[in-house]
C-alpha atoms as a PDB file:
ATOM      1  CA  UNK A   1       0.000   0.000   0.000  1.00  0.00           C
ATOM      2  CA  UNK A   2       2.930   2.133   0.870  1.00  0.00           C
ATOM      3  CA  UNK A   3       4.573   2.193  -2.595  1.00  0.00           C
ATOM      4  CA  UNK A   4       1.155   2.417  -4.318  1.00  0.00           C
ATOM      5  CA  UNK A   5       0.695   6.025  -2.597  1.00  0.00           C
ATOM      6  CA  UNK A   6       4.379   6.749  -3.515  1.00  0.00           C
ATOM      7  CA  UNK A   7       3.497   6.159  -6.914  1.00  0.00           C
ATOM      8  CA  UNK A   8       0.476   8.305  -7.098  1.00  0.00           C
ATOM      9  CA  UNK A   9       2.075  11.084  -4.741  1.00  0.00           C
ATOM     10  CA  UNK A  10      -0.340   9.971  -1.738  1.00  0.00           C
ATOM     11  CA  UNK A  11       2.271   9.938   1.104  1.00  0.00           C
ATOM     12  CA  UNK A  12       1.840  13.113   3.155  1.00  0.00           C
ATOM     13  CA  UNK A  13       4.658  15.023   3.445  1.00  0.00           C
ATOM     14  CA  UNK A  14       7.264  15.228   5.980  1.00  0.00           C
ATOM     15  CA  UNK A  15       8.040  19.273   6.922  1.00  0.00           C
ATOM     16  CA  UNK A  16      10.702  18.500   9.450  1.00  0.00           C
ATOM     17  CA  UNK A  17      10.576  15.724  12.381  1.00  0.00           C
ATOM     18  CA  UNK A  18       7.200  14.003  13.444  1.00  0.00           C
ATOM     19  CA  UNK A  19       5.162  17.140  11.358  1.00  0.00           C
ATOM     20  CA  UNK A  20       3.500  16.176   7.931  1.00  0.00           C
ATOM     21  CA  UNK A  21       1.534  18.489   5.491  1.00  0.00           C
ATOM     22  CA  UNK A  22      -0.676  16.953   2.633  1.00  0.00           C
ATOM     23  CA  UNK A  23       0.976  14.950   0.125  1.00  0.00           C
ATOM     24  CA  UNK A  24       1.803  16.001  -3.554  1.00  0.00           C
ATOM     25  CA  UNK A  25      -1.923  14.623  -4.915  1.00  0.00           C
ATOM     26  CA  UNK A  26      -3.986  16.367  -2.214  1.00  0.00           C
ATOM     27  CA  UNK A  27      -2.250  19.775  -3.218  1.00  0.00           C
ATOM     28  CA  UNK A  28      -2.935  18.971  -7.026  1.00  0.00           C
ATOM     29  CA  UNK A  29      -6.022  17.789  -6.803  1.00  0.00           C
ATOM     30  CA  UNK A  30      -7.811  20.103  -3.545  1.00  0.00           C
ATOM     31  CA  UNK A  31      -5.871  23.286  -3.558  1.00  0.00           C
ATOM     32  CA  UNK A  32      -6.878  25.434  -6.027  1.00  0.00           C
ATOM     33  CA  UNK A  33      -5.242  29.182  -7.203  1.00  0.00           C
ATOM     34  CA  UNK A  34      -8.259  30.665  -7.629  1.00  0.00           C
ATOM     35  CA  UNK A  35     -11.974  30.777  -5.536  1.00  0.00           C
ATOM     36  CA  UNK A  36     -15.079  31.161  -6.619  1.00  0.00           C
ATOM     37  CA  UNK A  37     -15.779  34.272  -5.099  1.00  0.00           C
ATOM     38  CA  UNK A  38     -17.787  36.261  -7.217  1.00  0.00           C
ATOM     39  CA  UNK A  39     -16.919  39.959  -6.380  1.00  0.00           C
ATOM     40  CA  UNK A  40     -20.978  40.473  -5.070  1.00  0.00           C
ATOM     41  CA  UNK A  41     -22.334  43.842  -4.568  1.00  0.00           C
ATOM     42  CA  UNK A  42     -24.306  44.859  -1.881  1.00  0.00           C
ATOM     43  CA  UNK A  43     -27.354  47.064  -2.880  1.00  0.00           C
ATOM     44  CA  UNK A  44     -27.228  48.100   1.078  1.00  0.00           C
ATOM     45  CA  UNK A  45     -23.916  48.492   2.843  1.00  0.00           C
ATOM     46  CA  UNK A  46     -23.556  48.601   7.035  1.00  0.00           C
ATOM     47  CA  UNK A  47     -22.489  51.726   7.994  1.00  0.00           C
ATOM     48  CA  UNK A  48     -22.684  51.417  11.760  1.00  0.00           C
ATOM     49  CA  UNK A  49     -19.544  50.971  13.377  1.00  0.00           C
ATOM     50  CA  UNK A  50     -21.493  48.710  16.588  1.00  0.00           C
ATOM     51  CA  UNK A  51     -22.138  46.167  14.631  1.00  0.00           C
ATOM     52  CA  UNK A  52     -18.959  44.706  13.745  1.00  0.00           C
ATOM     53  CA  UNK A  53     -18.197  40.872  13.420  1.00  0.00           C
ATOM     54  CA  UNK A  54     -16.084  39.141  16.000  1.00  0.00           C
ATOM     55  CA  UNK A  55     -13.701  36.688  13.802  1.00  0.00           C
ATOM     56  CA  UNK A  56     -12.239  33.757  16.085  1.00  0.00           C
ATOM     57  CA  UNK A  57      -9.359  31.552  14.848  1.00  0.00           C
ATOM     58  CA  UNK A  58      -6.909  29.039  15.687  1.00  0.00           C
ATOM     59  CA  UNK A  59      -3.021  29.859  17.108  1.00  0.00           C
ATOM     60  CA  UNK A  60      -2.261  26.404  17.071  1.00  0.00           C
ATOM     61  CA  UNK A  61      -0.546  24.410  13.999  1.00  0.00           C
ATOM     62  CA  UNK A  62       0.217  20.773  15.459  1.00  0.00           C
ATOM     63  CA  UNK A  63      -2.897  18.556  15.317  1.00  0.00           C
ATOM     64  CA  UNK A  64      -1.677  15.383  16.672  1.00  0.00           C
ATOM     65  CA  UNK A  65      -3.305  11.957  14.574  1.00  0.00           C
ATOM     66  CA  UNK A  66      -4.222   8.813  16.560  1.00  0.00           C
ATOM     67  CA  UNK A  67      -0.508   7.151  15.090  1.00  0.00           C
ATOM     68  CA  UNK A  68       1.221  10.308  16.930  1.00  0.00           C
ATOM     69  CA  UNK A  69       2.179  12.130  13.712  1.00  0.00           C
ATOM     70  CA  UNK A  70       1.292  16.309  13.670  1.00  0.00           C
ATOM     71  CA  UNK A  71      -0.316  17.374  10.690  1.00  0.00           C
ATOM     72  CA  UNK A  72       0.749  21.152  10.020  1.00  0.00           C
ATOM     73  CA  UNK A  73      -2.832  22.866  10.452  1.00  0.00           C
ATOM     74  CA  UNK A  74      -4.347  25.998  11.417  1.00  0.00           C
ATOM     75  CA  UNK A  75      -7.064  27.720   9.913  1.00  0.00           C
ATOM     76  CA  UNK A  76      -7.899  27.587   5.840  1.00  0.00           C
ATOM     77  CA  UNK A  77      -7.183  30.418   4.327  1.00  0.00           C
ATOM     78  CA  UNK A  78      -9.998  30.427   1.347  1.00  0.00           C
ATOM     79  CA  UNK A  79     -12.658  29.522   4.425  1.00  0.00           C
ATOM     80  CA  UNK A  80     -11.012  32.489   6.324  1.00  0.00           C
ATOM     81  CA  UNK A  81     -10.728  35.676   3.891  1.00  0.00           C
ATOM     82  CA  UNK A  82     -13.758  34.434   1.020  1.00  0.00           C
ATOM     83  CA  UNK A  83     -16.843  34.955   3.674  1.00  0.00           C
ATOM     84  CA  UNK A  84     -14.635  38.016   5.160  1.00  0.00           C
ATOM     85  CA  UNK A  85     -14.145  39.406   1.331  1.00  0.00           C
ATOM     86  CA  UNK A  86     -17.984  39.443   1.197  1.00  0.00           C
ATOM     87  CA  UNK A  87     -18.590  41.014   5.114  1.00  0.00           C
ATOM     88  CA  UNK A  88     -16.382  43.455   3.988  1.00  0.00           C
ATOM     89  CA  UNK A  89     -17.739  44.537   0.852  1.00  0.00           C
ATOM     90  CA  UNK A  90     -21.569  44.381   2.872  1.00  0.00           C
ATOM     91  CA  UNK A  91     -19.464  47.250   5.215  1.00  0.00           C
ATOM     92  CA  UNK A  92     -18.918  45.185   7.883  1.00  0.00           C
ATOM     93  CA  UNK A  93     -15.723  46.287  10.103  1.00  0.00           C
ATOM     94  CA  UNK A  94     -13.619  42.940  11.559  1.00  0.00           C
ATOM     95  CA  UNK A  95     -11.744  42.218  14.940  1.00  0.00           C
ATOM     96  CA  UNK A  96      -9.573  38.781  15.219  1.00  0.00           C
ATOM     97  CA  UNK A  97      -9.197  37.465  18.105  1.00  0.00           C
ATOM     98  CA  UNK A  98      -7.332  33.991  19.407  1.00  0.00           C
ATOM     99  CA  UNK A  99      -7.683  32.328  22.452  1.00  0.00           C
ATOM    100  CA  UNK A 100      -4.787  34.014  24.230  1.00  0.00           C
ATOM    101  CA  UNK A 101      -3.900  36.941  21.584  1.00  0.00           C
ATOM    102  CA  UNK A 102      -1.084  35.052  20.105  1.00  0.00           C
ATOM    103  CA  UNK A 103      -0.642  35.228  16.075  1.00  0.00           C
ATOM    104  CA  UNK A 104      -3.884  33.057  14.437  1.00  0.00           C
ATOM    105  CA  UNK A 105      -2.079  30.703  12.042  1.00  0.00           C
ATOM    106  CA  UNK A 106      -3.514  29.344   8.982  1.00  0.00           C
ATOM    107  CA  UNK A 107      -2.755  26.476   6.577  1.00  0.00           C
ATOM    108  CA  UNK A 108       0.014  28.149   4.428  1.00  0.00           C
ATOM    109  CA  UNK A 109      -0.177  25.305   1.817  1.00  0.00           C
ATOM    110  CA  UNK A 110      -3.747  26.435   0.938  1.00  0.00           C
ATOM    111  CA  UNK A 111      -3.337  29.492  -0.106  1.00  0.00           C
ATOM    112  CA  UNK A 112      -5.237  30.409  -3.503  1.00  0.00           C
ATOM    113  CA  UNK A 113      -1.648  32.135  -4.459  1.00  0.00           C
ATOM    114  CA  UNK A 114      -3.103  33.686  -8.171  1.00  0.00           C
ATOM    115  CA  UNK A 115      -6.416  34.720  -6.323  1.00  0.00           C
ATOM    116  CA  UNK A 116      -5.909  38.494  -6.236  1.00  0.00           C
ATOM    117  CA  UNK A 117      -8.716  39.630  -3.817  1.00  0.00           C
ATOM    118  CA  UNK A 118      -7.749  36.614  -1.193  1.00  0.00           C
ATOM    119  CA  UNK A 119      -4.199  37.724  -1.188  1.00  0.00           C
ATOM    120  CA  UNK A 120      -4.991  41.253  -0.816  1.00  0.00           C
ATOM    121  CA  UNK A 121      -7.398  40.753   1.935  1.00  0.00           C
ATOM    122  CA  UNK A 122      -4.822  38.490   3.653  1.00  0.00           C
ATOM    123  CA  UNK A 123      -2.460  41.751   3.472  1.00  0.00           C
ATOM    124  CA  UNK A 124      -4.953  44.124   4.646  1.00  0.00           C
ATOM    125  CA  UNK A 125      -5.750  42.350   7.951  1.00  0.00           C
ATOM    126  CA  UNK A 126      -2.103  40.628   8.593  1.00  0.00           C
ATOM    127  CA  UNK A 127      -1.671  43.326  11.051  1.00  0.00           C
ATOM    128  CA  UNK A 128      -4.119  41.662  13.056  1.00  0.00           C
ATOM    129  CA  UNK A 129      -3.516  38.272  12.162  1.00  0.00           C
ATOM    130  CA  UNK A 130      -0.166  38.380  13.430  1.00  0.00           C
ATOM    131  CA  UNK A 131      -1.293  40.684  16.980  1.00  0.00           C
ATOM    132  CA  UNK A 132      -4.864  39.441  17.290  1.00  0.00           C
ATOM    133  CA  UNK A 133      -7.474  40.185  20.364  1.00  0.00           C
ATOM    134  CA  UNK A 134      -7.189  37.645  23.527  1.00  0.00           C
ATOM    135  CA  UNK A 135     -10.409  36.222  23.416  1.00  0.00           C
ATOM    136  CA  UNK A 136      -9.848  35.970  26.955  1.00  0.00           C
ATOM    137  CA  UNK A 137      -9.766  39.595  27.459  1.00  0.00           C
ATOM    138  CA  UNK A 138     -12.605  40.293  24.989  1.00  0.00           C
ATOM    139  CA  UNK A 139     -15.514  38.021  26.919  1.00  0.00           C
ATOM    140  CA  UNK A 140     -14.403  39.872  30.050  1.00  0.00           C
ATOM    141  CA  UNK A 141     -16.164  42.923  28.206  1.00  0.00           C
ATOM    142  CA  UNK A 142     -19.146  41.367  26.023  1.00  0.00           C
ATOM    143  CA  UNK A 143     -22.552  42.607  26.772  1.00  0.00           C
ATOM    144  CA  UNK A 144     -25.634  43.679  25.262  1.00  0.00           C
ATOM    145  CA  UNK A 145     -23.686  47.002  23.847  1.00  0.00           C
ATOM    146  CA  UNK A 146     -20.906  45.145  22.286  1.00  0.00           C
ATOM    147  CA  UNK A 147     -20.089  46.522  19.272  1.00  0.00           C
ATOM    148  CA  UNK A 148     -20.862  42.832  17.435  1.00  0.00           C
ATOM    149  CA  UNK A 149     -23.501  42.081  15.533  1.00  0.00           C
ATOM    150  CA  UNK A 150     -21.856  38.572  14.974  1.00  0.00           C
ATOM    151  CA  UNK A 151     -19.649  36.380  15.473  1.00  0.00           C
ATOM    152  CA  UNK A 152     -17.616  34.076  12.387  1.00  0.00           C
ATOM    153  CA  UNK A 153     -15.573  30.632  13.314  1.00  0.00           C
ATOM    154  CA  UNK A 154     -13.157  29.766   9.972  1.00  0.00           C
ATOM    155  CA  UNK A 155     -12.512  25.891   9.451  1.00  0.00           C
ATOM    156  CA  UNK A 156      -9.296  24.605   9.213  1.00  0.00           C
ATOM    157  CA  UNK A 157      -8.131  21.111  11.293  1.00  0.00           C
ATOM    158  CA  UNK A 158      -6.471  23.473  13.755  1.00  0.00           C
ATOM    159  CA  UNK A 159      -9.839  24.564  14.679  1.00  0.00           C
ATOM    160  CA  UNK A 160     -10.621  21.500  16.432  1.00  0.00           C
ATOM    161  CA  UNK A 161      -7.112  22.102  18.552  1.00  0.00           C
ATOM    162  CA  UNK A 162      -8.062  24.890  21.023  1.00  0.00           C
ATOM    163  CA  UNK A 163     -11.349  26.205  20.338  1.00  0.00           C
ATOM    164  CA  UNK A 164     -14.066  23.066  21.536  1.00  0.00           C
ATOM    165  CA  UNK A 165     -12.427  23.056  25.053  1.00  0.00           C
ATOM    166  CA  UNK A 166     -12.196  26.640  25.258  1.00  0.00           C
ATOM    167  CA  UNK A 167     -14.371  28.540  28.037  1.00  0.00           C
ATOM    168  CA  UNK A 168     -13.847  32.041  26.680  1.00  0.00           C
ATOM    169  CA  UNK A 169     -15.254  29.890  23.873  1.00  0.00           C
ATOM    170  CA  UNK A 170     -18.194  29.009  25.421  1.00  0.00           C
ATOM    171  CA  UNK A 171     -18.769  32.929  26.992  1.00  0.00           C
ATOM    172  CA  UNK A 172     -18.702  34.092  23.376  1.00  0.00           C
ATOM    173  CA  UNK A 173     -21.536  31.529  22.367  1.00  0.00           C
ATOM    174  CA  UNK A 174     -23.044  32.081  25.556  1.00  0.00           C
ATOM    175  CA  UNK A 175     -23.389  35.448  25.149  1.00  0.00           C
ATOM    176  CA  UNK A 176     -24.605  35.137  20.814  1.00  0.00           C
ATOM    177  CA  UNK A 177     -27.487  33.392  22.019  1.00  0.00           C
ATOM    178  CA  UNK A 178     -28.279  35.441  24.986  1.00  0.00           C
ATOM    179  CA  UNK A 179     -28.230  38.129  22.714  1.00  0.00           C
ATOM    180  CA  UNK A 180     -29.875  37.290  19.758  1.00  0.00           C
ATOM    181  CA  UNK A 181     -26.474  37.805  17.651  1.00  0.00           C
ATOM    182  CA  UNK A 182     -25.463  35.576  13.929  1.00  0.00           C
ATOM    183  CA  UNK A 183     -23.184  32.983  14.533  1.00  0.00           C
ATOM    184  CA  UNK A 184     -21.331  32.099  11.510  1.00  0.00           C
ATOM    185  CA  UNK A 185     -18.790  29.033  10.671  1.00  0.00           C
ATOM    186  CA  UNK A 186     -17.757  26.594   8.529  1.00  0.00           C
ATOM    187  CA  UNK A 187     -16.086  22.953   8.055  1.00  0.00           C
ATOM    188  CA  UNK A 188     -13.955  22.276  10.566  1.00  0.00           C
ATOM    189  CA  UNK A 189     -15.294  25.610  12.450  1.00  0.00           C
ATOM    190  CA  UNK A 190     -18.296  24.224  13.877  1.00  0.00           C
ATOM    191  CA  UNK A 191     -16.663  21.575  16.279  1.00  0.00           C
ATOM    192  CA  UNK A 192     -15.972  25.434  18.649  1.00  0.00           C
ATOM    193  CA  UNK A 193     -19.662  24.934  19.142  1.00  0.00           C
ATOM    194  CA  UNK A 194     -18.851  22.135  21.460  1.00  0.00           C
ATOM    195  CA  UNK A 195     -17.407  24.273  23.948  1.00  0.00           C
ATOM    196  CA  UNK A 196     -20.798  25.443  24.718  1.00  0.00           C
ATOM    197  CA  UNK A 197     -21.549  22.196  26.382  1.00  0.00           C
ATOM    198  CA  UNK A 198     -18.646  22.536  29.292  1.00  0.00           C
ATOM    199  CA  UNK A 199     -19.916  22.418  32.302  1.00  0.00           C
ATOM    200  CA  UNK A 200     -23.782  22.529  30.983  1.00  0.00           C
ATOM    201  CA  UNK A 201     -26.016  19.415  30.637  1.00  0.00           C
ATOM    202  CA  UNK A 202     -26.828  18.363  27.716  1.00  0.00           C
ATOM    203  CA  UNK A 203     -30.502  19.836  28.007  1.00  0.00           C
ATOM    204  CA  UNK A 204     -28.772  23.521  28.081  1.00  0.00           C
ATOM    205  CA  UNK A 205     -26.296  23.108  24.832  1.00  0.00           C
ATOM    206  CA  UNK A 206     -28.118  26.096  23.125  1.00  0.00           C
ATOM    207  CA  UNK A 207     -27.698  24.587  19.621  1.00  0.00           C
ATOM    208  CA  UNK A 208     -30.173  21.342  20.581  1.00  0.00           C
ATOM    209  CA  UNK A 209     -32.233  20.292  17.795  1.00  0.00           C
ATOM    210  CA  UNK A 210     -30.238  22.744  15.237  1.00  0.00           C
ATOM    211  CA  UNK A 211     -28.966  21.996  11.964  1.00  0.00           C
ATOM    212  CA  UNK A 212     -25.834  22.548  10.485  1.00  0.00           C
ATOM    213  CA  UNK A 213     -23.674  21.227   7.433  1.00  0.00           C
ATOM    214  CA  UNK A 214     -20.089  20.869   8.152  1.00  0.00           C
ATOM    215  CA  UNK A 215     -16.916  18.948   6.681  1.00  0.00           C
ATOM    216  CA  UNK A 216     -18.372  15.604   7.730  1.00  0.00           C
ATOM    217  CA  UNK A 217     -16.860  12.781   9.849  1.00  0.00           C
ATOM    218  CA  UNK A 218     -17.345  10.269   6.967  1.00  0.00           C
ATOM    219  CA  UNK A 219     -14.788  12.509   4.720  1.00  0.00           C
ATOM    220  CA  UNK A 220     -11.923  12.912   7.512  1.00  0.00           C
ATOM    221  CA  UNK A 221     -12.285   9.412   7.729  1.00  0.00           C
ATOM    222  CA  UNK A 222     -11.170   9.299   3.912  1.00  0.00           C
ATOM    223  CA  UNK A 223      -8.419  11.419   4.168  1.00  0.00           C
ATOM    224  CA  UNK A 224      -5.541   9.589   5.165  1.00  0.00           C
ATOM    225  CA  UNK A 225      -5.565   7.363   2.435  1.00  0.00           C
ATOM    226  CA  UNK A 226      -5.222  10.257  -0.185  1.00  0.00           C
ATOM    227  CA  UNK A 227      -2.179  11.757   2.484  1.00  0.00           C
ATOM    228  CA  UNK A 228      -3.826  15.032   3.276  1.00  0.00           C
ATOM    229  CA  UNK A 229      -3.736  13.983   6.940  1.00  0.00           C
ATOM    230  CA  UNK A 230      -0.738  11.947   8.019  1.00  0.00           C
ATOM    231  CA  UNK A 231      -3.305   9.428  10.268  1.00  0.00           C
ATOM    232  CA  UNK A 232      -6.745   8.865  11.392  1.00  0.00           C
ATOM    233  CA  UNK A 233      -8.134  12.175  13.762  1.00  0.00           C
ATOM    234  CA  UNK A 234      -7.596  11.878  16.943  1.00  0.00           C
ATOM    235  CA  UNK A 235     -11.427  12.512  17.505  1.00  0.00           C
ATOM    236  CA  UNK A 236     -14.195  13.257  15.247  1.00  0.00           C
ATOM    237  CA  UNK A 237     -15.921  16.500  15.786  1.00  0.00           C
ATOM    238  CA  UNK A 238     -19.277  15.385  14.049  1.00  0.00           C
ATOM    239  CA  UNK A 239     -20.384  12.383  16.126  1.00  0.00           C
ATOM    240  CA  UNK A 240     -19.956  14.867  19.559  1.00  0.00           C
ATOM    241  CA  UNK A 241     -22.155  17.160  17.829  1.00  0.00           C
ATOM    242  CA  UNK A 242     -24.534  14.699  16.618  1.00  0.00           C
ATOM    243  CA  UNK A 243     -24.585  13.261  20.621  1.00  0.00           C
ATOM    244  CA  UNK A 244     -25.713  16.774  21.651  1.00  0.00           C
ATOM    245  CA  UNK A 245     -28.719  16.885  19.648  1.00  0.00           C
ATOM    246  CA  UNK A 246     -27.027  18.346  16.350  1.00  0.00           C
ATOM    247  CA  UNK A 247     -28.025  17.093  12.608  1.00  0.00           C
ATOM    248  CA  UNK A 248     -25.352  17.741  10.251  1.00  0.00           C
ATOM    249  CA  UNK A 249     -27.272  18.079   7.140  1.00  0.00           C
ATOM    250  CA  UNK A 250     -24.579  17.003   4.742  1.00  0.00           C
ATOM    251  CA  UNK A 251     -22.923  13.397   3.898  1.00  0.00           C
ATOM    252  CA  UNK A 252     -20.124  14.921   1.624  1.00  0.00           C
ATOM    253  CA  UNK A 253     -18.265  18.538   1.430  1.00  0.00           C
ATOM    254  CA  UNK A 254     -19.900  19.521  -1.510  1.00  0.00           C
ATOM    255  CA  UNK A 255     -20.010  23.415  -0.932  1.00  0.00           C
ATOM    256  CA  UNK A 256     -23.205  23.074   1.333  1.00  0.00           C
ATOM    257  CA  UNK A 257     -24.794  25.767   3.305  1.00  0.00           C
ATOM    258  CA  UNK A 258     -27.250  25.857   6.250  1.00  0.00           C
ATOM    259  CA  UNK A 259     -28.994  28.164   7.673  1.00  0.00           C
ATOM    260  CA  UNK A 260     -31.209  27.953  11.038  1.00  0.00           C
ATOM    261  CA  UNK A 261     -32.300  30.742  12.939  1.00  0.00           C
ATOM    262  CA  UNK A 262     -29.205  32.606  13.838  1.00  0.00           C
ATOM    263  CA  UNK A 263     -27.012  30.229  12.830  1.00  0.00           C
ATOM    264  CA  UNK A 264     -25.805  29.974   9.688  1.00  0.00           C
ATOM    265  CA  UNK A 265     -22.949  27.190   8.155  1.00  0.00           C
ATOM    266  CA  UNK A 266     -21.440  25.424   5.344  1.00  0.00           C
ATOM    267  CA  UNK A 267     -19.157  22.198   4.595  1.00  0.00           C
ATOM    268  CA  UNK A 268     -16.564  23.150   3.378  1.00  0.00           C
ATOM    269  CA  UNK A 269     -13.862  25.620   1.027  1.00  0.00           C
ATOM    270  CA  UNK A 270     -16.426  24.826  -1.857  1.00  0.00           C
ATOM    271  CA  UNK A 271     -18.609  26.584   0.622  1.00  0.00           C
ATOM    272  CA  UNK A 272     -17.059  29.444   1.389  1.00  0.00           C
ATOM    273  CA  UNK A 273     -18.318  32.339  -1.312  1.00  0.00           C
ATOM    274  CA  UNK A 274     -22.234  30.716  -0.422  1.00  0.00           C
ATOM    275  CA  UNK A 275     -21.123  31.172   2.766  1.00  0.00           C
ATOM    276  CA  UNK A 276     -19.810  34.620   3.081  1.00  0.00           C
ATOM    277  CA  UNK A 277     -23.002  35.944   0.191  1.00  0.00           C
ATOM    278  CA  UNK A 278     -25.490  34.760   2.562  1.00  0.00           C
ATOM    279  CA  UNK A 279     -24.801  35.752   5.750  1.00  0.00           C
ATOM    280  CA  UNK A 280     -23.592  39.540   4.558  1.00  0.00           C
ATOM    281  CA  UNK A 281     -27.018  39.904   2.761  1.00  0.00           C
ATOM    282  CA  UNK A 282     -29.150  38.481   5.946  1.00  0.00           C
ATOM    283  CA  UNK A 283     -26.824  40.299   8.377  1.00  0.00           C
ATOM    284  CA  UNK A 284     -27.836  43.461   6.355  1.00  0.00           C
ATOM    285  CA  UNK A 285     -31.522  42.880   6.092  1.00  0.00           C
ATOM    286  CA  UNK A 286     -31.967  42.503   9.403  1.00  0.00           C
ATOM    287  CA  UNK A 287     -33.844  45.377  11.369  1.00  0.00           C
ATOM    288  CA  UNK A 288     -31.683  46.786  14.405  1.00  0.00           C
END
């Protein structure tokens, strides 16, 4: 099996020690140089300033596999800067925040590198992207005048790192529900929303009987054997979700997108333009 995925350029590749990044086929055949973002325009643009969106990534890069290999992670950058191309052509201002206010990482070998408005956006906000918000300090200040109207989890394997056991985690989605704010995310984004559930019963995890498409557990489980992760997960995201009273709407990551109540999601970087279109145009035709 080993020299068949030499042959076809399956074997992930080895960065430096026990750290692997996808293998030769994965970056043919799933990283592309260009999105699909479609350069929308907004009839109506946001022009208040206190209703901002909170964007919360990943500093972490080492996801460690059940076989103790690190896959070289962090968040994707087409899931990160497509929806935020679209919430900031809708007028929508941005703070990025990480956990502790260290520098978000994201998934270098994704980058769309001929995509012109990706790369742009990527420079515009690399300021913050390298000196982020501490979450930690921002959920000592969220209340009902925070100047967010919502709040956007990227995907990205490193998502699924810091952010489900996270309590300032939990405070932000705590305080979405409480009040009445979006929460947006996508593919691996979504398993954040299992921080809600620390030290709640199962009764009080406030997404109960939602649904949501994500990058389904059926498809990471498929993964190693094309080499974009160096092992099976260590856990799969999905079935906690699923225990909590979550349906995840999609069987493949086809570019699907969900959206219930305030919550709105999708599967996947094929998801990402659908994504970032629909929740600019409801976050704008919503009446403040």
């Amino acid at each position: 099996m080993s020299s068949i995925k030499s042959i076809l350029g399956a074997e992930p590749k080895q960065v430096s020690g026990n750290i692997y990044s996808p293998s030769k086929l994965v970056l043919k055949l799933a990283v592309d140089k260009k999105t699909d973002y479609d350069h929308s325009v907004f009839e109506d643009k946001n022009t208040d300033r206190n209703r901002k969106i909170l964007v919360i990534g990943t500093e972490q890069t080492l996801l460690e596999m059940q076989n103790g290999k690190n896959f070289l992670t962090g968040n994707h950058p087409v899931e990160m800067f497509v929806p935020m191309l679209h919430f900031m052509k809708a007028g929508f201002e941005m703070d990025i925040a990480t956990l502790t206010g260290k520098p978000l990482k994201l998934e270098e070998w994704a980058f769309p590198e001929e995509d012109r408005e990706v790369m742009a956006i990527y420079e515009t906000f690399k300021p913050q992207i390298l000196a982020p918000l501490s979450l930690q300090e921002v959920v000592t200040k969220l209340d009902k005048n925070s100047p967010y109207t919502a709040v956007y989890i990227p995907g990205g394997h490193g998502a699924i790192i810091d952010l489900p056991t996270s309590l300032a985690v939990k405070k932000v989605i705590d305080w979405s529900v409480k009040h009445d704010k979006w929460m947006i995310s996508i593919c691996h984004g979504p398993a954040a929303f299992l921080a809600a559930a620390i030290d709640a019963s199962p009764e009080e995890f406030p997404y109960k009987g939602y649904k949501i498409a994500a990058f389904p557990d059926g498809a990471d489980k498929m993964l190693p054997l094309t080499g974009y992760i160096p092992g099976a997960m260590p856990w799969y995201f999905g079935e906690r979700l699923q225990a909590l009273g979550v349906t995840i709407v999609n069987k493949m990551p086809n570019g699907k997108v969900y959206h219930d109540r305030k919550l709105i999601t999708g599967d996947s970087p094929k998801a990402a333009n659908k994504l970032g279109k629909l929740a600019a145009t409801l976050m704008l035709s919503e009446t403040v």
